[in-house]
C-alpha atoms as a PDB file:
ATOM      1  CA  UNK A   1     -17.738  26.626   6.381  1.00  0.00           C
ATOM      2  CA  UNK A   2     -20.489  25.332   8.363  1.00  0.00           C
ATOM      3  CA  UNK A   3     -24.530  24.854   7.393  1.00  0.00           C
ATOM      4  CA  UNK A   4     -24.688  28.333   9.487  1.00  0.00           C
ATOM      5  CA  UNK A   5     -22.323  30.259   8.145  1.00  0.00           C
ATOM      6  CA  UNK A   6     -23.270  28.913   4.285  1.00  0.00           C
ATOM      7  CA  UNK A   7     -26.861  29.550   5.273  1.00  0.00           C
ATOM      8  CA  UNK A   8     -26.054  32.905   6.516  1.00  0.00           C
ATOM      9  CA  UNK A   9     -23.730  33.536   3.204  1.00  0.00           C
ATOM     10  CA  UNK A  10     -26.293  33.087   1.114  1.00  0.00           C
ATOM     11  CA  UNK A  11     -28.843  35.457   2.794  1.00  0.00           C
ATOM     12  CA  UNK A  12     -26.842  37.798   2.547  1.00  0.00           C
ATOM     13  CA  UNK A  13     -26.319  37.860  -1.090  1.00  0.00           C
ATOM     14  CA  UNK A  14     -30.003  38.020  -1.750  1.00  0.00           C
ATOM     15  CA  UNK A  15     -30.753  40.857   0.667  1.00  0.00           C
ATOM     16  CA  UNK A  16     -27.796  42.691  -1.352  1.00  0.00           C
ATOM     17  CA  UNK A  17     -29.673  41.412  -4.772  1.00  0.00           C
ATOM     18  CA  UNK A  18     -32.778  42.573  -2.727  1.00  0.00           C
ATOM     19  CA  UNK A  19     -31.726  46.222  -1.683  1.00  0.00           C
ATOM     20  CA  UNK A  20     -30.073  47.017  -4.846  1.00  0.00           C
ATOM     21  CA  UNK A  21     -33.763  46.785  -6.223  1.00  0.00           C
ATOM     22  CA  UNK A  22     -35.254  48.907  -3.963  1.00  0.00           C
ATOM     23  CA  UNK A  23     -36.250  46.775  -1.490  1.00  0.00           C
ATOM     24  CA  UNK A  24     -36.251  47.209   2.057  1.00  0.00           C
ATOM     25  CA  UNK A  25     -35.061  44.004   3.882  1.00  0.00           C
ATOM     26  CA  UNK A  26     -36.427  43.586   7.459  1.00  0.00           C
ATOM     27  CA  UNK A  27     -34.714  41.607   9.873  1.00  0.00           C
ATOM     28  CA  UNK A  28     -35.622  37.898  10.365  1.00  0.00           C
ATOM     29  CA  UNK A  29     -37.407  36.994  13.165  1.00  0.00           C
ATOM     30  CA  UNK A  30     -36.354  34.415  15.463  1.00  0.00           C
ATOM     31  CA  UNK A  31     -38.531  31.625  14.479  1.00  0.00           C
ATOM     32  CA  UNK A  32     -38.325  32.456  10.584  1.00  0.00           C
ATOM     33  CA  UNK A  33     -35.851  30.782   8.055  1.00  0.00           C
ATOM     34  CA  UNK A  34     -37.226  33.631   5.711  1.00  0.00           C
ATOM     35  CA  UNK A  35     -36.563  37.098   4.659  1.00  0.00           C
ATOM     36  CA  UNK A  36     -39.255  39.758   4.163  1.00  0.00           C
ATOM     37  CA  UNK A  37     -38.694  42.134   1.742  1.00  0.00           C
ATOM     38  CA  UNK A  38     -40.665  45.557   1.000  1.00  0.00           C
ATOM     39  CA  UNK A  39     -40.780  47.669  -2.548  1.00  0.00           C
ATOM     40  CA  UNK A  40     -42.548  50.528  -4.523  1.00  0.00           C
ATOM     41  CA  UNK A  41     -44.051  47.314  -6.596  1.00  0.00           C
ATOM     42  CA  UNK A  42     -45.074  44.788  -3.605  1.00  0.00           C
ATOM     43  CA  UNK A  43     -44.085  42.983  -0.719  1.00  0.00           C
ATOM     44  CA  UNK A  44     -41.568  39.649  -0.773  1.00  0.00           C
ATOM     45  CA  UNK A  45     -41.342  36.573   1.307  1.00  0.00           C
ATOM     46  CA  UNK A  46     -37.912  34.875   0.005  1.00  0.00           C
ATOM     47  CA  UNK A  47     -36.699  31.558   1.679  1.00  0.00           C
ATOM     48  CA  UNK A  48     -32.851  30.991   0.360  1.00  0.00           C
ATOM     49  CA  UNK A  49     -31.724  28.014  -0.443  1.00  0.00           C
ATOM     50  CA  UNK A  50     -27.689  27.781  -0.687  1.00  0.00           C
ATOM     51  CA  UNK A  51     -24.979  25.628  -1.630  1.00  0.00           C
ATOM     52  CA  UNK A  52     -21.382  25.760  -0.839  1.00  0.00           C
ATOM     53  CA  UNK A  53     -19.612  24.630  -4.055  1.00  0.00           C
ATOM     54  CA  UNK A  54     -19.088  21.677  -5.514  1.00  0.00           C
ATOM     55  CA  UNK A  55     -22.980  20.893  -3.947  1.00  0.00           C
ATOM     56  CA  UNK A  56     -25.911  22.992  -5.337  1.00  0.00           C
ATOM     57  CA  UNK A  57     -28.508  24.425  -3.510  1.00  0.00           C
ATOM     58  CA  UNK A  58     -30.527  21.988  -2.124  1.00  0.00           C
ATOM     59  CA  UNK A  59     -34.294  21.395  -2.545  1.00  0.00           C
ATOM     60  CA  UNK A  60     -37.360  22.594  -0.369  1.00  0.00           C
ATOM     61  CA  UNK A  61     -39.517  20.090   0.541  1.00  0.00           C
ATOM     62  CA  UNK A  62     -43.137  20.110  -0.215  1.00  0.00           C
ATOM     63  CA  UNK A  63     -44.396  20.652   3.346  1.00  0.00           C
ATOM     64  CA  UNK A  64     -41.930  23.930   3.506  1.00  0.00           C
ATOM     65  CA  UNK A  65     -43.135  25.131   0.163  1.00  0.00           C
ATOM     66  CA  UNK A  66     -46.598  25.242   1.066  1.00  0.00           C
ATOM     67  CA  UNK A  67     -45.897  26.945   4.667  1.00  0.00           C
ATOM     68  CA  UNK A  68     -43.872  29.438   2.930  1.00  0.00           C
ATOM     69  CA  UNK A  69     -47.303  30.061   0.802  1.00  0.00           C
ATOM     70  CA  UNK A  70     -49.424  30.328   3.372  1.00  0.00           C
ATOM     71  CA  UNK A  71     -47.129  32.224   5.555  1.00  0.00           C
ATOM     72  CA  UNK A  72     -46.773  35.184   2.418  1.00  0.00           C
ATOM     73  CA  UNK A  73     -50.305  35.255   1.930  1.00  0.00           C
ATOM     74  CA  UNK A  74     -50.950  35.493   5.401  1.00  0.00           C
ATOM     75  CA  UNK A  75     -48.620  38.490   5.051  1.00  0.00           C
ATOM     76  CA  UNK A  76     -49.774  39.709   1.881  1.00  0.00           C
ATOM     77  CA  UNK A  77     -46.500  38.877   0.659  1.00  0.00           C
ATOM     78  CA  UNK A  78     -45.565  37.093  -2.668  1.00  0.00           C
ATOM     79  CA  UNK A  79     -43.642  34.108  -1.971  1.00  0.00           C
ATOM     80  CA  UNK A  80     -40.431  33.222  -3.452  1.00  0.00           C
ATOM     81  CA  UNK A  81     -37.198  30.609  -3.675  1.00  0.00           C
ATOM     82  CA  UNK A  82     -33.939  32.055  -4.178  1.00  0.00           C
ATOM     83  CA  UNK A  83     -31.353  29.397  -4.743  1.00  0.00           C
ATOM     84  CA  UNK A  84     -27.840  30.685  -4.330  1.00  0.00           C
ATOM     85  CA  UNK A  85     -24.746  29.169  -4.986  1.00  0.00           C
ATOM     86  CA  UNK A  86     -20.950  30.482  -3.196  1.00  0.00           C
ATOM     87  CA  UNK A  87     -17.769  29.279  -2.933  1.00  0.00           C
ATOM     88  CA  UNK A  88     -15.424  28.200   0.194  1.00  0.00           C
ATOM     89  CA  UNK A  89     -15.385  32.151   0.915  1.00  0.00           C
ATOM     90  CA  UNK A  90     -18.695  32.686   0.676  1.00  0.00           C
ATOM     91  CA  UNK A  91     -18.922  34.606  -2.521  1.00  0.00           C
ATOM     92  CA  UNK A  92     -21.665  34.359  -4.983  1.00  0.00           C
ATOM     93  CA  UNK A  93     -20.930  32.113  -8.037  1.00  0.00           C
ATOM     94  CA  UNK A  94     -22.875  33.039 -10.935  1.00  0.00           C
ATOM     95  CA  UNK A  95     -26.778  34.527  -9.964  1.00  0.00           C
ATOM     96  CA  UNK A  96     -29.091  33.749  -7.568  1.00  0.00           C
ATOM     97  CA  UNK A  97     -32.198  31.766  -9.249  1.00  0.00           C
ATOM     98  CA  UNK A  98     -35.441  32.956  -8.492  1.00  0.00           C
ATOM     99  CA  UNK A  99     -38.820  31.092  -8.204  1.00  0.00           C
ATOM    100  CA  UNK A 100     -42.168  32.414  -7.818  1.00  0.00           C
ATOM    101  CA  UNK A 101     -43.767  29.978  -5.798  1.00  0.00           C
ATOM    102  CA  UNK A 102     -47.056  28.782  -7.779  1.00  0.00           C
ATOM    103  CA  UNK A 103     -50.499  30.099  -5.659  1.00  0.00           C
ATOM    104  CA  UNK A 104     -48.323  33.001  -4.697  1.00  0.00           C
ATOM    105  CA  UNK A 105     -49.938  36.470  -4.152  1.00  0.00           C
END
């Protein structure tokens, strides 16, 4: 697979994770690595992270932590991390982690 398709893979499996909980997934804009996400108990801003087995999910950097605060709170969003894993096929192996990003709404 390439970095697209794995980075697509990925985003997909957490908007699944993300409507089976109610939420309402709205598509990414252009110039956005990050999905917003709406529910009865508050408003998400999740940038995924995925790894194509054997290679985890990589890290965020510092600089694209903080703009992923700054850019939920300028949305009134809560940030998150969602760090998914697939295989060659791009299925989900075990969950997706979750991180609420510290100084998140």
């Amino acid at each position: 697979m390439t970095t697209a398709e794995i980075g697509y893979a990925g985003e997909r499996h957490v908007e699944a994770w993300l409507r089976s909980k109610n939420y309402v997934c709205h598509p990414k804009a252009a110039d956005s690595s990050d999905i917003e996400g709406i529910g009865t108990t508050g408003s998400v801003l999740v940038r995924v992270m995925t790894g194509q087995a054997p290679n985890a999910a990589p890290e965020i950097s510092a600089e694209e932590r903080l703009s992923l605060i700054e850019r939920a709170a300028k949305l009134g969003r809560t940030a998150y991390l969602a760090r998914v894993q697939i295989d060659e096929r791009g299925r989900l192996l075990g969950t997706i982690g979750w991180t609420r990003l510290p100084g998140a709404t």
